[in-house]
C-alpha atoms as a PDB file:
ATOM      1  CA  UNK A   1    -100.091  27.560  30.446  1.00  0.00           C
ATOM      2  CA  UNK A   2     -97.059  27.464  32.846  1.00  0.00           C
ATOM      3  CA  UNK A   3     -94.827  29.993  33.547  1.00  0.00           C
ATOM      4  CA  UNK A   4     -91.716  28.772  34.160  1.00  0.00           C
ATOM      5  CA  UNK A   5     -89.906  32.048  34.239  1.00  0.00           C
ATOM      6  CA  UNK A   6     -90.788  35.695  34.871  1.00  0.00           C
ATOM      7  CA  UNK A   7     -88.141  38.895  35.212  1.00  0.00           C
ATOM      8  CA  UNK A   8     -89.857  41.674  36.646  1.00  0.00           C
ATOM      9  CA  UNK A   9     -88.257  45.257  37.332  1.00  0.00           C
ATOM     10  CA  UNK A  10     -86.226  46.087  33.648  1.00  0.00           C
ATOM     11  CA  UNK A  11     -86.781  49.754  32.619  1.00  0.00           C
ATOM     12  CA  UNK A  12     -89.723  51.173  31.467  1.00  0.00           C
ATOM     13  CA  UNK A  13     -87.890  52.681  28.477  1.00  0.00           C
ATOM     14  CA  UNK A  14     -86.826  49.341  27.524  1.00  0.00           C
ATOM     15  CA  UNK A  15     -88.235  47.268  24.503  1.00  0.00           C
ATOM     16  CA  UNK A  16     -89.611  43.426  25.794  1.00  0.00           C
ATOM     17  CA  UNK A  17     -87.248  42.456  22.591  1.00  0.00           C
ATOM     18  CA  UNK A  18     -84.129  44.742  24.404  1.00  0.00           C
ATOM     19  CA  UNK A  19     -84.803  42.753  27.110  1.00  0.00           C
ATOM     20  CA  UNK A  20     -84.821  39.537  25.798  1.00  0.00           C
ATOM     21  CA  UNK A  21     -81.551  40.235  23.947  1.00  0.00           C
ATOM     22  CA  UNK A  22     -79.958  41.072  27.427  1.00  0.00           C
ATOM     23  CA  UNK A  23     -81.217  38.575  29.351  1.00  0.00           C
ATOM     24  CA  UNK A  24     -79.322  35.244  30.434  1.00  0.00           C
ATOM     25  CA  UNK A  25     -82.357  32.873  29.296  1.00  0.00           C
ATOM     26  CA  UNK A  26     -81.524  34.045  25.755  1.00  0.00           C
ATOM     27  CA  UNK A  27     -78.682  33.441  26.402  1.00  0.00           C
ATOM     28  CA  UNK A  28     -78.966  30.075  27.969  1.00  0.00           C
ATOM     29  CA  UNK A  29     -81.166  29.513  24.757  1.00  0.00           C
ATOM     30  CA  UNK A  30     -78.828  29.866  22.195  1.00  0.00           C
ATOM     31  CA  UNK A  31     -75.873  28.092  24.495  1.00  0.00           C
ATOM     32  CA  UNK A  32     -78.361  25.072  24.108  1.00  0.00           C
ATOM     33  CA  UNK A  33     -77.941  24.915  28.442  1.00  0.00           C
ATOM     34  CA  UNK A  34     -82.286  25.194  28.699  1.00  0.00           C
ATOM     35  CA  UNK A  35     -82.319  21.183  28.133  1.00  0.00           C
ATOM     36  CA  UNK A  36     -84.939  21.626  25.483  1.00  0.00           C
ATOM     37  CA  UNK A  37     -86.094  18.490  24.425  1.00  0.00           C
ATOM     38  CA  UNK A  38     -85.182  17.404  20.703  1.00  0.00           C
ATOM     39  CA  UNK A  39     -87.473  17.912  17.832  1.00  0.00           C
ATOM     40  CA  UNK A  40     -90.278  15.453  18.576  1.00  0.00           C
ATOM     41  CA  UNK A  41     -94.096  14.262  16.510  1.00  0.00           C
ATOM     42  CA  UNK A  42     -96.834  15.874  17.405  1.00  0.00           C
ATOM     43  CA  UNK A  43     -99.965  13.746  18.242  1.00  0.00           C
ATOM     44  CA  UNK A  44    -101.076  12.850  15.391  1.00  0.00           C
ATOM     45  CA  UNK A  45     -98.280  13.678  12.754  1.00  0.00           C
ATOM     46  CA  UNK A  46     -94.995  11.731  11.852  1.00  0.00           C
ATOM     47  CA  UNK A  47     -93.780  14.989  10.977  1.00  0.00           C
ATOM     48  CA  UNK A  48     -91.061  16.113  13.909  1.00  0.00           C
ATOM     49  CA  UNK A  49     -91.156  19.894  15.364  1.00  0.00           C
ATOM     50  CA  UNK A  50     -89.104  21.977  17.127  1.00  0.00           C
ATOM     51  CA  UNK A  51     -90.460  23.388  20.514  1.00  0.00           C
ATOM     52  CA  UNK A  52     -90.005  26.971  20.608  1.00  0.00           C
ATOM     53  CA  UNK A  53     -90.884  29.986  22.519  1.00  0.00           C
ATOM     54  CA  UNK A  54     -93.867  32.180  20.978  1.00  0.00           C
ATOM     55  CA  UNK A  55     -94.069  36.046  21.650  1.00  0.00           C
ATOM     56  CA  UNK A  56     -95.811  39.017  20.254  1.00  0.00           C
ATOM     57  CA  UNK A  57     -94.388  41.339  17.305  1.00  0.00           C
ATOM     58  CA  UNK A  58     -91.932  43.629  19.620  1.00  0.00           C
ATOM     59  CA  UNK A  59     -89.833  40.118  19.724  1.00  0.00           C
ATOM     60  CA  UNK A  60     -87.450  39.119  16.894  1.00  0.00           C
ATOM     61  CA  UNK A  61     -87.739  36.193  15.079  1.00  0.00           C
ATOM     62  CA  UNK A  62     -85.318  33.238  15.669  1.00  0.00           C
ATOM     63  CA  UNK A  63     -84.241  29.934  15.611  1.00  0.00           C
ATOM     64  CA  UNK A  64     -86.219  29.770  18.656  1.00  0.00           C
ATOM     65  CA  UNK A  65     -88.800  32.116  18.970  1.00  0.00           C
ATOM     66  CA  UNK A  66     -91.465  32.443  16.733  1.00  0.00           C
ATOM     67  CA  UNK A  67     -94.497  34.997  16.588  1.00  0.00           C
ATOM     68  CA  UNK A  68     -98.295  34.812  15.696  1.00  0.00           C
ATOM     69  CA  UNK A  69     -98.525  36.219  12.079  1.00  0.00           C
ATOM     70  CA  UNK A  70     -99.728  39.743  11.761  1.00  0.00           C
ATOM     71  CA  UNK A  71    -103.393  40.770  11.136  1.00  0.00           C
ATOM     72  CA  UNK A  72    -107.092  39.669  11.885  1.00  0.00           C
ATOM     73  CA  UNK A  73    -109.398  37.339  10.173  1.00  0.00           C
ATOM     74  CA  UNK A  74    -106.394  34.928   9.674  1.00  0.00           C
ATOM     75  CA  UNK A  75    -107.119  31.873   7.903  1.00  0.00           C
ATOM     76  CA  UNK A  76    -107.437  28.512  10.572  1.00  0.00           C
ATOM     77  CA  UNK A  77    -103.698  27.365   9.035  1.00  0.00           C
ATOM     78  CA  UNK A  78    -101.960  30.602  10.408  1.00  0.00           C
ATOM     79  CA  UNK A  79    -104.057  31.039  13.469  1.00  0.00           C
ATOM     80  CA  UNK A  80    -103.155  28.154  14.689  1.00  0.00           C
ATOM     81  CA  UNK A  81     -99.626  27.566  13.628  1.00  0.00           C
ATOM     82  CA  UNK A  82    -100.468  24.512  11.175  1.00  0.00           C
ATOM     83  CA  UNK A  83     -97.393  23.576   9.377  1.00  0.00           C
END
């Protein structure tokens, strides 16, 4: 993995989602300014995907930012995000 960006030094009493909602990538996000490629194939699929952010369950969902489903013992197709 690469992190591209890291902000370090919000409140402890903040939520990670709080943050996220104040925070100028979000906000770059949904202004479209992050030069996110378009919705492309993935190896071995014709069908196109959006790229998109993943984060844990303290995160909302949107447009852009998806999270793992909930619970253990998942079956393979939500484990690994099959479509």
């Amino acid at each position: 993995m690469c992190f591209m960006l890291v902000d370090i030094g919000s409140s402890g009493r903040w939520s990670d989602g709080g943050i996220l909602a104040e925070s100028r990538f979000r906000k770059a996000l949904e202004q479209n300014r992050l030069s996110v490629p378009s919705p492309r194939a993935l190896p071995g699929s014709s069908t196109k995907t959006l790229l998109v952010v993943v984060g844990d369950e303290a995160f909302p969902l949107k447009p852009y930012l998806m999270r793992p489903y909930p619970g253990k013992h998942l079956p393979v197709r939500q484990n690994i995000y099959i479509l």
